[in-house]
Structure formats: structure tokens, C-alpha cells
Protein backbone atom coordinates (compact mmCIF):
# COMPACT_ATOMS: atom_id res chain seq x y z
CA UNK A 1 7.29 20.44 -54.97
CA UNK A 2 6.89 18.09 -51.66
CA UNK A 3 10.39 16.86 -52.53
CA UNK A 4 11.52 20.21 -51.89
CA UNK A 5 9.67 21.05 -49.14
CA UNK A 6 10.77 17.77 -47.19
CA UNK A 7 14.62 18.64 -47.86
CA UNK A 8 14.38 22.36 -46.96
CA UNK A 9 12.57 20.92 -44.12
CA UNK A 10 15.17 18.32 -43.12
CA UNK A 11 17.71 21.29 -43.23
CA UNK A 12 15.91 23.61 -41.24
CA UNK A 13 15.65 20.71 -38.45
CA UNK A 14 19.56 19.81 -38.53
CA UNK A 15 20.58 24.06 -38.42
CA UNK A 16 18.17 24.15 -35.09
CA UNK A 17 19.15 20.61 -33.78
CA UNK A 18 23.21 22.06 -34.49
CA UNK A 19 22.08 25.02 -32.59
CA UNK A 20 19.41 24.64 -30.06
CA UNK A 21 21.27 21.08 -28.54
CA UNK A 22 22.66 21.84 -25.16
CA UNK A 23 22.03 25.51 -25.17
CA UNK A 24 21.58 25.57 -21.49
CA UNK A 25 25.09 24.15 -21.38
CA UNK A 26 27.06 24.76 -24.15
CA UNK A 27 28.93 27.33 -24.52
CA UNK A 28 29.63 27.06 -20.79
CA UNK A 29 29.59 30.18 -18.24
CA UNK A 30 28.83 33.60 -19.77
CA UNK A 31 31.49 36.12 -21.31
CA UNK A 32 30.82 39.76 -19.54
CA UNK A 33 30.17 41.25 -23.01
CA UNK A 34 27.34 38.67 -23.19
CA UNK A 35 26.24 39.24 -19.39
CA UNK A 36 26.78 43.12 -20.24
CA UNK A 37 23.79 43.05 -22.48
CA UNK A 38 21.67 40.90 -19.91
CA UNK A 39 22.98 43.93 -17.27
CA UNK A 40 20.94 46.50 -19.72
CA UNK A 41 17.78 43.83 -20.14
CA UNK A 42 17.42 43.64 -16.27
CA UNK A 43 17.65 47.18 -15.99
CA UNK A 44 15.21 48.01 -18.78
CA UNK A 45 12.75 45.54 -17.63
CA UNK A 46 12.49 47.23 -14.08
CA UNK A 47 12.90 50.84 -15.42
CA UNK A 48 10.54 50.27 -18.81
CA UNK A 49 13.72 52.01 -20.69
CA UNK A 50 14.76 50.25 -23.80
CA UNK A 51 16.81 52.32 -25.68
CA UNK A 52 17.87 52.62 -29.41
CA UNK A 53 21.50 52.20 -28.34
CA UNK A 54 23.16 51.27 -25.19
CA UNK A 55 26.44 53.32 -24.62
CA UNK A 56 27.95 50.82 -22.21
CA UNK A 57 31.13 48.52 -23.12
CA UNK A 58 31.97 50.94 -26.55
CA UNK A 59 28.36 51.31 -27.42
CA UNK A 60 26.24 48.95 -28.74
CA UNK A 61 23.01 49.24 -30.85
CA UNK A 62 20.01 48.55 -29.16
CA UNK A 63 18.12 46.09 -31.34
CA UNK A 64 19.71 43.09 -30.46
CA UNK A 65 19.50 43.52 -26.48
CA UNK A 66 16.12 44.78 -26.81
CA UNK A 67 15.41 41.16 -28.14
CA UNK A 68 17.09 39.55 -25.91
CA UNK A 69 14.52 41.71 -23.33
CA UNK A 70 11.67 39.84 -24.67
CA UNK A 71 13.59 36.28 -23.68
CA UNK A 72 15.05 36.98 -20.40
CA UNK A 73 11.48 38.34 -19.39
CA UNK A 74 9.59 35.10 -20.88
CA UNK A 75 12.74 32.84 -19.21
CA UNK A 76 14.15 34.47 -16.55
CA UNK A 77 18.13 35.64 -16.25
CA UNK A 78 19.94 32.49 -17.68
CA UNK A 79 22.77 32.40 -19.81
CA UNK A 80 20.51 30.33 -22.41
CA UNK A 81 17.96 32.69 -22.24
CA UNK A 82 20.27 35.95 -23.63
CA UNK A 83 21.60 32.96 -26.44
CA UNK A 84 17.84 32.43 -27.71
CA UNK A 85 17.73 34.86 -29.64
CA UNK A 86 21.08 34.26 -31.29
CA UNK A 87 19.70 30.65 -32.10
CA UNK A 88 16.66 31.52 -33.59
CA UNK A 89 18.01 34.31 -35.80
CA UNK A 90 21.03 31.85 -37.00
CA UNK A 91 18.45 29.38 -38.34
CA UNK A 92 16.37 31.87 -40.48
CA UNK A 93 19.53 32.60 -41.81
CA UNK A 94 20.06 29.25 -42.93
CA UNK A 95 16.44 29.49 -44.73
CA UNK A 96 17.09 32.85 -45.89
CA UNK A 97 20.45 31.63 -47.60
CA UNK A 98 18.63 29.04 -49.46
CA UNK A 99 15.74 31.61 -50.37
CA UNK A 100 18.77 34.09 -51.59
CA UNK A 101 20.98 31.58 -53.40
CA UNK A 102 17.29 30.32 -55.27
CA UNK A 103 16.41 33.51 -56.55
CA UNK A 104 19.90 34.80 -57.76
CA UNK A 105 20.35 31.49 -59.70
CA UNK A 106 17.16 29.91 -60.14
CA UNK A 107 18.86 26.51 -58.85
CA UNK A 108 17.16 24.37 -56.67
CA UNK A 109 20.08 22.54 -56.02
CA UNK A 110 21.99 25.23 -55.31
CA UNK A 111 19.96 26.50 -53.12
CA UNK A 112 19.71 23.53 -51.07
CA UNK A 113 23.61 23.25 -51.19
CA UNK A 114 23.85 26.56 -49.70
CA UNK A 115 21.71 26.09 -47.45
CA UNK A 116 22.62 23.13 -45.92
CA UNK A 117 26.67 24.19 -46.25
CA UNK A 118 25.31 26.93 -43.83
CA UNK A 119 23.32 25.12 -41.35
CA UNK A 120 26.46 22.61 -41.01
CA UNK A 121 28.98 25.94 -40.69
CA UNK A 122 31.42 25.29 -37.48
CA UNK A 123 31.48 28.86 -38.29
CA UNK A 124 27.71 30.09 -38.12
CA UNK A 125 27.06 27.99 -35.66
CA UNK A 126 29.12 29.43 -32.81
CA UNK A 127 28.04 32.54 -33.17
CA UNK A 128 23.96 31.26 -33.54
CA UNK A 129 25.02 30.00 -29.61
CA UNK A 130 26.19 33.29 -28.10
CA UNK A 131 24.63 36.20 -27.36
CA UNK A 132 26.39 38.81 -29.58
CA UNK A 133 24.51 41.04 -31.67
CA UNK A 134 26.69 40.98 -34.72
CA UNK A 135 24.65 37.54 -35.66
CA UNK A 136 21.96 39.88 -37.12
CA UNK A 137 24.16 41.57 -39.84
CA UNK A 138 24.00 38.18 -41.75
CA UNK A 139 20.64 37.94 -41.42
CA UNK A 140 19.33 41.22 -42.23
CA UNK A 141 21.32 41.68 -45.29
CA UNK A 142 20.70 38.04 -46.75
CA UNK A 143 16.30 39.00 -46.36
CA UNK A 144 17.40 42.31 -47.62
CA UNK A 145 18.71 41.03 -50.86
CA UNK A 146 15.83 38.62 -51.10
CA UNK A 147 13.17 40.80 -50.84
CA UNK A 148 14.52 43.19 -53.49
CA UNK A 149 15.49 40.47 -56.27
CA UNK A 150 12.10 38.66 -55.53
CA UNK A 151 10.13 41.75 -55.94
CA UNK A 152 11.38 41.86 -59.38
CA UNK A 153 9.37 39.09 -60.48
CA UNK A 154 6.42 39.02 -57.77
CA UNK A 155 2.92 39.39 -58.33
CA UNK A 156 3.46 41.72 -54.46
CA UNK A 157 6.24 43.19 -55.55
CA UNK A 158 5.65 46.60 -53.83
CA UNK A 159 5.18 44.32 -50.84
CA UNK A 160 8.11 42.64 -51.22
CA UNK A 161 9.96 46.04 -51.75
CA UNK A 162 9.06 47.27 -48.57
CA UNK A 163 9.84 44.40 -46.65
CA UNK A 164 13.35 44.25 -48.30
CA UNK A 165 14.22 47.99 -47.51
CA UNK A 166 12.50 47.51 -43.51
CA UNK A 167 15.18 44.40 -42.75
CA UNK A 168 18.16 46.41 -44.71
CA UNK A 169 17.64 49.12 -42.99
CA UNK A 170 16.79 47.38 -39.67
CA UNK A 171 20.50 45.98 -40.13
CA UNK A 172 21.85 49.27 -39.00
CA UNK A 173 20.94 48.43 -35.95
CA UNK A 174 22.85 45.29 -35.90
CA UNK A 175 26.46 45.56 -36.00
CA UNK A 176 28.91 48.75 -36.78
CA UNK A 177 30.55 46.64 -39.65
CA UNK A 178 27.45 46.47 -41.28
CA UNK A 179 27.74 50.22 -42.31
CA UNK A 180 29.70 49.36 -44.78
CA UNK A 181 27.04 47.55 -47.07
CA UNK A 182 25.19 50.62 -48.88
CA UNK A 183 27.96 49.96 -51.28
CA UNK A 184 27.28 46.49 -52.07
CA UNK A 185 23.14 47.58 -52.19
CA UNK A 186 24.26 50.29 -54.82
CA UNK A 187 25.54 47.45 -57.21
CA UNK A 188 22.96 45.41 -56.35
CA UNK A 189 20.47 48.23 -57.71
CA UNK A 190 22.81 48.93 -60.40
CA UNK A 191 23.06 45.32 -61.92
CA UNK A 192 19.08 45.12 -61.01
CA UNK A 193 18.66 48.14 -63.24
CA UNK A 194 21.04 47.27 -66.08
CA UNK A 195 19.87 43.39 -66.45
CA UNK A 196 17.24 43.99 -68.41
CA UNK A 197 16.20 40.11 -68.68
CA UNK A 198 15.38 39.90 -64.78
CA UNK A 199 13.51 42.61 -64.60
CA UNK A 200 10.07 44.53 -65.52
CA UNK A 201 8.97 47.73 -65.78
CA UNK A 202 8.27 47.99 -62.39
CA UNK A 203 12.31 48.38 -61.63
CA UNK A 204 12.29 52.25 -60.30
CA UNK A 205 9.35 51.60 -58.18
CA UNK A 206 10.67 49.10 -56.62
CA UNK A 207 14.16 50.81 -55.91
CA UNK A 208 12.41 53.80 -54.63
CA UNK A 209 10.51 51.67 -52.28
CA UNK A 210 13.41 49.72 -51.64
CA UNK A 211 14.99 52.79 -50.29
CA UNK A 212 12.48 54.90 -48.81
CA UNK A 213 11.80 52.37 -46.41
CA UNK A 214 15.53 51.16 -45.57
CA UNK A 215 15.69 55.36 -45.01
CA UNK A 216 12.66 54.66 -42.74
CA UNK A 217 13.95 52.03 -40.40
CA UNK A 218 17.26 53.77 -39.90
CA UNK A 219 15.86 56.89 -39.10
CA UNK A 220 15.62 56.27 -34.77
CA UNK A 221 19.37 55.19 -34.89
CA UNK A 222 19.85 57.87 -37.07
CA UNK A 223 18.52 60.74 -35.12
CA UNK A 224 20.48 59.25 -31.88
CA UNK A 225 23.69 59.63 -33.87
CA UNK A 226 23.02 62.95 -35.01
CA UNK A 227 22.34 64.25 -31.58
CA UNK A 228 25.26 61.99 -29.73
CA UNK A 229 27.78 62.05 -32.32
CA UNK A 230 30.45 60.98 -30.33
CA UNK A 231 28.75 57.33 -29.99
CA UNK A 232 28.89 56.55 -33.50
CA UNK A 233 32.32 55.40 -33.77
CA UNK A 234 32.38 53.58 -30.77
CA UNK A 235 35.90 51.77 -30.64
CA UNK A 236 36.57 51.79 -34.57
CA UNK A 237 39.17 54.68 -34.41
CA UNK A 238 40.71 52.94 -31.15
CA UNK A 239 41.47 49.80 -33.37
CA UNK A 240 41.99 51.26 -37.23
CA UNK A 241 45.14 50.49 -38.69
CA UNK A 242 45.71 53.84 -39.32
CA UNK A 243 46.01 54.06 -35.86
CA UNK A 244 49.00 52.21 -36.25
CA UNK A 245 52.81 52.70 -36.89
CA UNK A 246 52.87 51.64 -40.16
CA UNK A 247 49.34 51.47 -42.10
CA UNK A 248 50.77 50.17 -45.39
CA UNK A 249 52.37 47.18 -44.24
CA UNK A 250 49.66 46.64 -41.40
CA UNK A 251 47.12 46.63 -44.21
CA UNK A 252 49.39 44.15 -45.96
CA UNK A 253 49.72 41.85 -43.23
CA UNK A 254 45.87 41.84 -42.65
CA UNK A 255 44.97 40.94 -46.29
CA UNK A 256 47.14 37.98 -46.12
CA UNK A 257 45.28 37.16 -42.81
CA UNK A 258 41.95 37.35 -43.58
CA UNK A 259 42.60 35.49 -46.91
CA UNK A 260 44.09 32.95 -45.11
CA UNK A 261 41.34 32.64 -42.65
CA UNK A 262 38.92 30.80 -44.53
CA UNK A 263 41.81 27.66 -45.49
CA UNK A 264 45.09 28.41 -43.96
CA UNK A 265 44.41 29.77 -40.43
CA UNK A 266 41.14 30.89 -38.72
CA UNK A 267 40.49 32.63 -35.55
CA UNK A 268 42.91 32.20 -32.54
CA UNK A 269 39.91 33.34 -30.34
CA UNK A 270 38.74 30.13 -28.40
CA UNK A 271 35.55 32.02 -27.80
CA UNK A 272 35.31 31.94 -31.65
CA UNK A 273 37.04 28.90 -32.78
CA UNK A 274 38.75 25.41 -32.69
CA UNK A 275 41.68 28.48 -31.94
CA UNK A 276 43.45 28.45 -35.14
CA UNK A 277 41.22 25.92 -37.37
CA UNK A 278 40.75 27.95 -41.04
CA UNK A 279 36.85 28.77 -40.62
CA UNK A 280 35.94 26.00 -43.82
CA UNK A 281 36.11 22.71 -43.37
CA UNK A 282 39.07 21.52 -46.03
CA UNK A 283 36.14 20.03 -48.33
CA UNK A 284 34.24 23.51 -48.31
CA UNK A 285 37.13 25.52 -48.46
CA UNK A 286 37.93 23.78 -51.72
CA UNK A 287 34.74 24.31 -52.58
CA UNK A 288 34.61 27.90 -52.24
CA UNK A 289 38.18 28.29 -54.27
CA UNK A 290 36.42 27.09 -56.76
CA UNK A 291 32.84 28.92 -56.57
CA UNK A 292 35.21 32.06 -56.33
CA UNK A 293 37.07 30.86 -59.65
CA UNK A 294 33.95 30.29 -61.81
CA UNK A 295 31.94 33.07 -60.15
CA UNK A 296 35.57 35.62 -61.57
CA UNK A 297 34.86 33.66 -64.68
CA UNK A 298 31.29 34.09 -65.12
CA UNK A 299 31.54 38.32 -64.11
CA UNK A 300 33.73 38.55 -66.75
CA UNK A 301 32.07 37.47 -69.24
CA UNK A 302 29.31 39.27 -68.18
CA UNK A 303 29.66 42.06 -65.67
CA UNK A 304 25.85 41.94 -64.39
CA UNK A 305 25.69 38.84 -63.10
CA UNK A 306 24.60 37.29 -60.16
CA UNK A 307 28.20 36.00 -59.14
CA UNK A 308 29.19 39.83 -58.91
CA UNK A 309 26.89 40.70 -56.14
CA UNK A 310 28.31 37.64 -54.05
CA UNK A 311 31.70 38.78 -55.02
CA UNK A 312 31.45 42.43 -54.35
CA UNK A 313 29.16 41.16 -51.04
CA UNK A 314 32.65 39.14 -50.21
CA UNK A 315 35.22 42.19 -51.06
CA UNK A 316 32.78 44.72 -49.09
CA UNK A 317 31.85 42.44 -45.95
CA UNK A 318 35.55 41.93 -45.66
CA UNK A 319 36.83 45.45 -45.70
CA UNK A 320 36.23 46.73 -42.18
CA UNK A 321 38.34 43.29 -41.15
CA UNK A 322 41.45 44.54 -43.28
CA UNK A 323 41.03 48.06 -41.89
CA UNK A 324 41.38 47.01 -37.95
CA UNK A 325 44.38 46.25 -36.27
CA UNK A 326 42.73 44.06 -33.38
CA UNK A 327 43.05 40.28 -33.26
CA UNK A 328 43.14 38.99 -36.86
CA UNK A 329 41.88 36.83 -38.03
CA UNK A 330 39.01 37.69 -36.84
CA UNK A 331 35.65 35.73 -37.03
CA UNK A 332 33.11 37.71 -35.49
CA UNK A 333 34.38 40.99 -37.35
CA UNK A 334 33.68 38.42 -40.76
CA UNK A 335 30.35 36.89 -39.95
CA UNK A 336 28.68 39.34 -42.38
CA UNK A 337 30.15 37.47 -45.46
CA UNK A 338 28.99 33.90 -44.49
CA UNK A 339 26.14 33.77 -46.48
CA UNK A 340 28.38 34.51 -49.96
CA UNK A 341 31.13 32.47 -49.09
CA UNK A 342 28.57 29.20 -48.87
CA UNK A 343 26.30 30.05 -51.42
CA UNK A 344 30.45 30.38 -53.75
CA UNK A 345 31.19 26.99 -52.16
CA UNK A 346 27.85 25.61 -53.46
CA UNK A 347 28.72 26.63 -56.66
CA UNK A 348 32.11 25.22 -56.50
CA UNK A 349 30.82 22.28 -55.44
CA UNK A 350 28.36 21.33 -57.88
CA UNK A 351 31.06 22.48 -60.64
CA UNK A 352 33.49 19.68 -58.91
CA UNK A 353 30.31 17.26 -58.59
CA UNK A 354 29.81 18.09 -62.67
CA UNK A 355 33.27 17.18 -63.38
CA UNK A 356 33.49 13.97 -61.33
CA UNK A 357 29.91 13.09 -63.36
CA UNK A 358 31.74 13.36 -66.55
CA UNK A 359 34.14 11.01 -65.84
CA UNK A 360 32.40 8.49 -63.59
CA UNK A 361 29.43 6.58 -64.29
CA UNK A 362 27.38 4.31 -62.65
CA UNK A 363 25.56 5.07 -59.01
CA UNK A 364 28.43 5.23 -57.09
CA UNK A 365 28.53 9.41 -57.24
CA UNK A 366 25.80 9.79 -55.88
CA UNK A 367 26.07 8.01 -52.93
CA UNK A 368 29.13 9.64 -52.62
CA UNK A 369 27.50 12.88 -52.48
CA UNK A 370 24.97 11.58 -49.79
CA UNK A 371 28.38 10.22 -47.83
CA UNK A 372 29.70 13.68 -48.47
CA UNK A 373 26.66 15.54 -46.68
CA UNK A 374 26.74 12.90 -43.90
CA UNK A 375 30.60 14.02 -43.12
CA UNK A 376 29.67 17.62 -43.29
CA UNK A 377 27.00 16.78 -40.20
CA UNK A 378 29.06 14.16 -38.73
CA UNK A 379 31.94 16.69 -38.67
CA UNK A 380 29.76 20.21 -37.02
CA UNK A 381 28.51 17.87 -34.63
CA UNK A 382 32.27 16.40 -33.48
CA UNK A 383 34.05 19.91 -34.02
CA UNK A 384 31.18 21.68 -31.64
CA UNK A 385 29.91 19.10 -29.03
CA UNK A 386 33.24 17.37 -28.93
CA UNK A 387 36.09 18.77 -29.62
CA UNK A 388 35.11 22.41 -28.75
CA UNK A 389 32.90 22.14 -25.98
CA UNK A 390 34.68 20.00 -23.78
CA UNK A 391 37.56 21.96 -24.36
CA UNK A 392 39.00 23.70 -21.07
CA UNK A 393 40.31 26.80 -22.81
CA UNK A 394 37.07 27.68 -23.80
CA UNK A 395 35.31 27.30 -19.98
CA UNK A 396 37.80 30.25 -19.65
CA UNK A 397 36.77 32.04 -22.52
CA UNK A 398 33.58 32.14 -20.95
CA UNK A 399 34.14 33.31 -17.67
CA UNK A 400 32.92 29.80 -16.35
CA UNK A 401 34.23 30.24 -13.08
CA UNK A 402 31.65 33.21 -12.64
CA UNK A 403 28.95 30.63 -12.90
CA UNK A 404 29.98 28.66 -10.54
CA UNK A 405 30.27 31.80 -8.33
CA UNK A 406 26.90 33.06 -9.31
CA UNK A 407 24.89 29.77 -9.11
CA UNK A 408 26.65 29.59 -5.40
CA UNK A 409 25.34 32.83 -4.31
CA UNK A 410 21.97 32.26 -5.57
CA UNK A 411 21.65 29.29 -3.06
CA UNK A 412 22.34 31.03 -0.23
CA UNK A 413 19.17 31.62 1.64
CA UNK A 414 17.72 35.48 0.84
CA UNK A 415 17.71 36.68 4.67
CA UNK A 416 21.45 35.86 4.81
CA UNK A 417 23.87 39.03 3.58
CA UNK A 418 26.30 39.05 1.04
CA UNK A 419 28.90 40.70 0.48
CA UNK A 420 30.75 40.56 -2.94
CA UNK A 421 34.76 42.00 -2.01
CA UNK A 422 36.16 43.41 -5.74
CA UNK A 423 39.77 44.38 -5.41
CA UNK A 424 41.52 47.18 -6.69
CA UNK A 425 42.87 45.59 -9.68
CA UNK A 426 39.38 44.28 -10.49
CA UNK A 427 37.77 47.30 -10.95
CA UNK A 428 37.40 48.86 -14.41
CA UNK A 429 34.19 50.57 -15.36
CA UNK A 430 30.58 50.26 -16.42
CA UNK A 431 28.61 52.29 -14.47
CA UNK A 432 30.62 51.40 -11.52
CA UNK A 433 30.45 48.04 -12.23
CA UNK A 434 33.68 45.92 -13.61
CA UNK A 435 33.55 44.80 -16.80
CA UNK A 436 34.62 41.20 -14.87
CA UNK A 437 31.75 41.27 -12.58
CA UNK A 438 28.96 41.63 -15.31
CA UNK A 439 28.79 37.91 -15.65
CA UNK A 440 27.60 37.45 -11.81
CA UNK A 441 25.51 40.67 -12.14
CA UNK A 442 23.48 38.93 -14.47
CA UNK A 443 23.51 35.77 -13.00
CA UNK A 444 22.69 36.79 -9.30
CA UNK A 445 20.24 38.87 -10.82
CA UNK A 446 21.82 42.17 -8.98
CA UNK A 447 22.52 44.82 -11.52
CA UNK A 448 20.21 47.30 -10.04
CA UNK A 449 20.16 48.93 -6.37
CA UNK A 450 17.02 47.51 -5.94
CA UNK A 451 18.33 44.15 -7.64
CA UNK A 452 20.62 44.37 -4.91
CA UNK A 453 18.65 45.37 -1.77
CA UNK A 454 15.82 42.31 -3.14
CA UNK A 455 18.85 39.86 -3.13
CA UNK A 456 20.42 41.23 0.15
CA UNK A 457 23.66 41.22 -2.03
CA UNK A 458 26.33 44.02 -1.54
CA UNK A 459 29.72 45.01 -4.03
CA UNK A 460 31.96 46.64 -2.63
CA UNK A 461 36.23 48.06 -3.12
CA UNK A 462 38.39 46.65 -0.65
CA UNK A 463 38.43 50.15 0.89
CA UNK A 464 34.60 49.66 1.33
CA UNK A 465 34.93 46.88 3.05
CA UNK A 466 37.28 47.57 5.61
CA UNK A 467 34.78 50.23 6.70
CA UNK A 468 31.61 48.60 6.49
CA UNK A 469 30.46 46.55 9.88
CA UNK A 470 29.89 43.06 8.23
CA UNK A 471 27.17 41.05 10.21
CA UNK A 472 28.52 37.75 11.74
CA UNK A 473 26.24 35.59 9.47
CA UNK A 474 27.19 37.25 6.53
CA UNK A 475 28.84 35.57 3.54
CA UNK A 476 31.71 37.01 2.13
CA UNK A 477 33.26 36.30 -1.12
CA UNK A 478 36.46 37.92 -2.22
CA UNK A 479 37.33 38.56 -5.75
């Protein structure tokens, strides 16, 4: 038992060393969709609004930004601060993987494996260092499923029913792609119902529950759809591939892409990715070709098996990917399915470690195992803080420059004006505001009039500035 506990521990402290190292500087700058959700935590924290769901930059549900409130006020309006969040959530998703993978398998091994597969993920752990809320679609649904298989053989088990159906349906308010999961929780039920062997008497109950309180938690987002229907789609009919010239072969194409994306050819996005790099590192990606193999294997020999929820969680996660048209591969579109495709590579690769045992003996394998492990560190750390980091595509990615031009203007003394020039071609639309300048909103601190008048800052069109008598002192920045 302390065993355990010391190497879920150790795991837990390398997924928040991998993600909490350098936050402050790492990913540099901030990208205006970041910065855009900082915009709507300044003004909430003035106004006392926090909404359900923002309807700035195609909408976004207001969970995620309403935690990010609760950091920016404790830290103050740093690029770090709106990441926090993102950080923390990423490594209870690492715990909640090993949790998951435990009690669909009853493996402590696995579970570890999966686990620790996670917390090393190139993958997971970009996206547990920016400030996008689609990192909470992972995490809700991985408690989700937790909850509902533990309940089935807890002493608490209404308990644990409730607490499953409050973070399902709590991951409505994540990410749009996660709408697409009721239809992996409906064969979760259904294999929960059918297996007779995992579960007692108690299995209606606990469904009901289950649902009644996923219905419960989704209700506020909801009732905001229902009475603005025209925000629930947000920019998924702008980038469908039936928006397309030719569905078919678009659809086509974007299986073979997303297929591909996990060994072949990841995300081109530097924001996302070593641009290019297949999201697995080779050894994993092997790995999960073979958890996928013996997990096809094991569902059909037996069609209620655990295997089959990570499969259908796989197929599912996947499908709003293959139905856009924008930027595939994509990785942020995927990051639902990262918790199946490392608890299938931990099952690959303890099927590969079985086979190696069976023809090697000695101690060698083992500490080839530990060796292995080492790499999989030695590599997240190199591929993130090296190679990534200190790459100068990716200051770009991140609007770095805007830093720069932010952390300038906050030195300049507060009696001094400013005036903030945004040309013609710069200007395109959030509440006046350009989608380019939300980075130095945020920064400066100026999203607000009053934001504004406190800082002595001014925006303002080319035209604008032409007419406006600028004071002699004044500093003047064009953009």
C-alpha cells in the first residue's frame, strides 16, 4: 500500500514539475485568444458579472474563464496567472487517469503506466501551460467515468454517483467538442448494465443518479442556449466539412489525418506542437498500436468489456476532428481522447513488456523498463524546455512581441499619456477592440474605460488620431 502511494506520489510531482517549471516564462508572450479570456476576467472583476458563457471571439463557455477569475484576482493580470488554472487541472488529470485506468482493469500497474505515460505527454502538457479552456474536457470526462464505475462497487456509492454525474455534466461547460460524449456515457451505462459480474443490485440507482445530476449541472448552460440559440454553434457550421466543396473526399482526407496524427504527422500548429512531430513519442505510439490491437481483440471476444469503452471513448472523442475542415491535424480539437489513447498504450506496453519477459531472463528487463521511464522524462523535458521553448516560431505564435509592448507601457510613469495608434488594417472586432490588441489589453491592464482612464492609456483608429490634440509629453506608440 505505501509502495503505491510513494509511486503515484512520485508521478504526481514529475506531471506538476513538467507543468508548473517556468510558467511565468514558458510559453512566452500571450496568444489574444488567451488574453481574450483575461479581457472578460478584468471586466467581470470590476463589473461583478461572470457569466455562464462569454459570446466574444465565437463564444466561449464560461466555466473556464470564470476560473481563471479566481487567479488573476489572487495574482494579478499576468500571463502565468490566466495558465494556472490550465496547470492545475492538467495534473488531476494525470491522477484521475490512473484512478480511471485502476478501476476499469483492476491493474495497479496499469494504472501507474497510464498515469505516468500521461504526466510525461509532450501532448498534455502543452495544453496544461496555456490558458485554453478545452483542457477541462479531459478532465471532466476521465472523473466522470470514475465516479460512475467506482460507485458500482463503493460502500458511498450514491455519493459517488452524484459526484460522477456533477463533473460530466460540468463538462458541458468545457469545450463544444465535448457535446459529443453522451454517446460514449450511453455505452458506458449499457456495458455497466449488461456486465453483470461488476455490478450489484444497486445498478439503476446509480444510473438514475448518475443522470439526474449530470441533467443538473447542465441545466444554467442549458437555459442560456435555449434562450440565445444562435450562440450554441458558435463557429462549428463556419468550419464543417459539409461546408465544403466536396464532403466525401474532405471526410476522407481527414480520417487519414487524424489517424496519422498520433505516429505519422501531428499538429503543424507551433502553438500546439514540435509543428509536425506525430503527438506520441515513437515508443508510445507503438505502444498504443498495440493496446488498440489487443483492446479489438479482447471486445471481440467479449463485447462488454472494459477495452470497448476506451475504444468507443477513442472513435467518439475523435469524430468532431473528422467532421471540421480547419487545420488538421489538429491537437487541441483531440485533447478529449488523451486519457484512452495512454491508458491503450499502457496496455500495449505491458503486452510488449510480457513478451520480452518470455524470452529474456535474468534482471536485465527490468532495468530496462526503469531506463525506458527515464527516456520518457528525459525526452518531455528536452522536447518542451528545449527544443520547443526556445524555438522562435513559437515567440510568434504567442504574440511575444505584445509583451514586450505591454511590459513597456506599464513602465511608463502613470501621469504621463498614452496613446496606443491601431491602423486600419489592424482593426477587427471584439467589442471594438482587435482581436490583435487583446494581448496588451490584458497586459496593460486597460480593457475597461475606466481601465483606461486609471492607466491614462488611450486606443485609438488612425482617423482618431489625426483629430485628437496629443499633449507634448505624451507617448505614442503606433501599431
Amino acid at each position: 500500500m505505501i509502495k503505491k502511494i510513494v509511486f503515484v506520489f512520485l508521478i504526481l510531482i514529475i506531471a506538476a514539475g513538467l507543468r508548473l517549471y517556468k510558467l511565468p516564462s514558458s510559453p512566452p508572450g500571450l496568444y489574444p485568444d488567451e488574453a481574450m479570456n483575461g479581457n472578460n476576467v478584468l471586466e467581470s472583476l470590476e463589473t461583478g458579472d461572470w457569466k455562464i458563457f462569454y459570446r466574444e471571439n465565437f463564444g466561449r463557455e464560461g466555466l473556464f474563464i470564470n476560473l481563471q477569475g479566481l487567479s488573476v484576482a489572487a495574482f494579478g493580470n499576468e500571463s502565468w496567472a490566466l495558465r494556472l488554472p490550465s496547470t492545475i487541472i492538467g495534473i488531476f488529470t494525470v491522477l484521475g487517469v490512473y484512478l480511471l485506468a485502476k478501476v476499469l482493469f483492476n491493474n495497479e500497474t496499469l494504472a501507474l503506466l497510464a498515469s505516468f505515460f500521461l504526466a510525461t505527454s509532450f501532448w498534455h502538457i502543452i495544453f496544461s501551460r496555456i490558458g485554453f479552456r478545452a483542457i477541462l474536457a479531459p478532465f471532466f470526462l476521465t472523473w466522470a467515468l470514475y465516479f460512475l464505475f467506482k460507485s458500482l462497487n463503493a460502500k458511498y456509492y450514491k455519493t459517488c454517483a452524484v459526484t460522477g454525474g456533477l463533473f460530466y455534466g460540468l463538462g458541458f461547460h468545457s469545450y463544444i467538442a465535448y457535446r459529443a460524449t453522451p454517446l460514449l456515457i450511453a455505452i458506458a451505462g449499457y456495458f455497466l448494465y449488461k456486465n453483470y459480474s461488476l455490478i450489484r443490485s444497486n445498478k439503476r440507482i446509480v444510473l438514475a443518479i448518475f443522470t439526474i445530476s449530470a441533467i443538473l449541472a447542465i441545466l444554467p448552460l442549458g437555459i442560456y442556449f435555449f434562450q440565445n440559440p444562435q450562440d450554441f454553434f458558435g463557429r462549428t457550421a463556419s468550419i464543417s466539412i459539409f461546408d465544403s466543396p466536396s464532403p466525401i473526399r474532405a471526410l476522407a482526407l481527414n480520417l487519414l489525418k487524424t489517424a496519422g496524427m498520433f505516429n505519422v504527422a501531428g499538429d503543424f500548429n507551433w502553438r500546439h506542437n514540435l509543428a509536425g512531430r506525430p503527438e506520441l513519442f515513437w515508443p508510445i505510439g507503438i505502444c498504443f498500436l498495440v493496446g488498440i490491437f489487443i483492446s479489438i481483440k479482447e471486445t471481440m471476444k467479449k463485447c462488454f468489456s472494459p477495452e470497448l469503452i476506451l475504444l468507443a471513448w477513442l472513435a467518439i472523442g475523435l469524430l468532431p476532428v473528422i467532421l471540421s475542415n480547419e487545420g488538421l491535424p489538429h491537437a487541441l480539437r483531440s485533447i478529449i481522447v488523451i486519457p484512452p489513447v495512454f491508458i491503450l498504450s499502457a496496455i500495449g506496453a505491458m503486452k510488449i513488456y510480457e513478451l520480452l519477459k518470455s524470452k529474456l531472463t535474468g534482471r536485465w528487463l527490468p532495468i530496462a523498463g526503469y531506463l525506458f521511464l527515464s527516456l520518457l522524462l528525459f525526452e518531455a523535458y528536452s522536447s518542451y524546455f528545449v527544443r520547443w521553448s526556445e524555438e522562435p516560431r513559437v515567440k510568434t505564435a504567442f504574440a511575444y512581441q505584445d509583451s514586450v509592448i505591454a511590459k513597456r507601457v506599464n513602465n511608463l510613469p502613470k501621469n504621463q499619456p498614452k496613446y496606443i495608434v491601431v491602423t486600419a488594417t489592424n482593426r477587427a472586432i471584439e467589442r471594438d477592440n482587435p482581436i490583435s490588441l487583446q494581448s496588451i489589453l490584458f497586459l496593460t491592464k486597460t480593457f475597461t474605460a475606466k481601465q483606461r482612464s486609471d492607466k491614462n492609456i488611450y486606443y485609438l483608429t488612425t482617423e482618431e488620431f489625426e483629430k485628437t490634440d496629443i499633449p507634448e509629453n505624451a507617448f505614442v506608440l503606433t501599431l
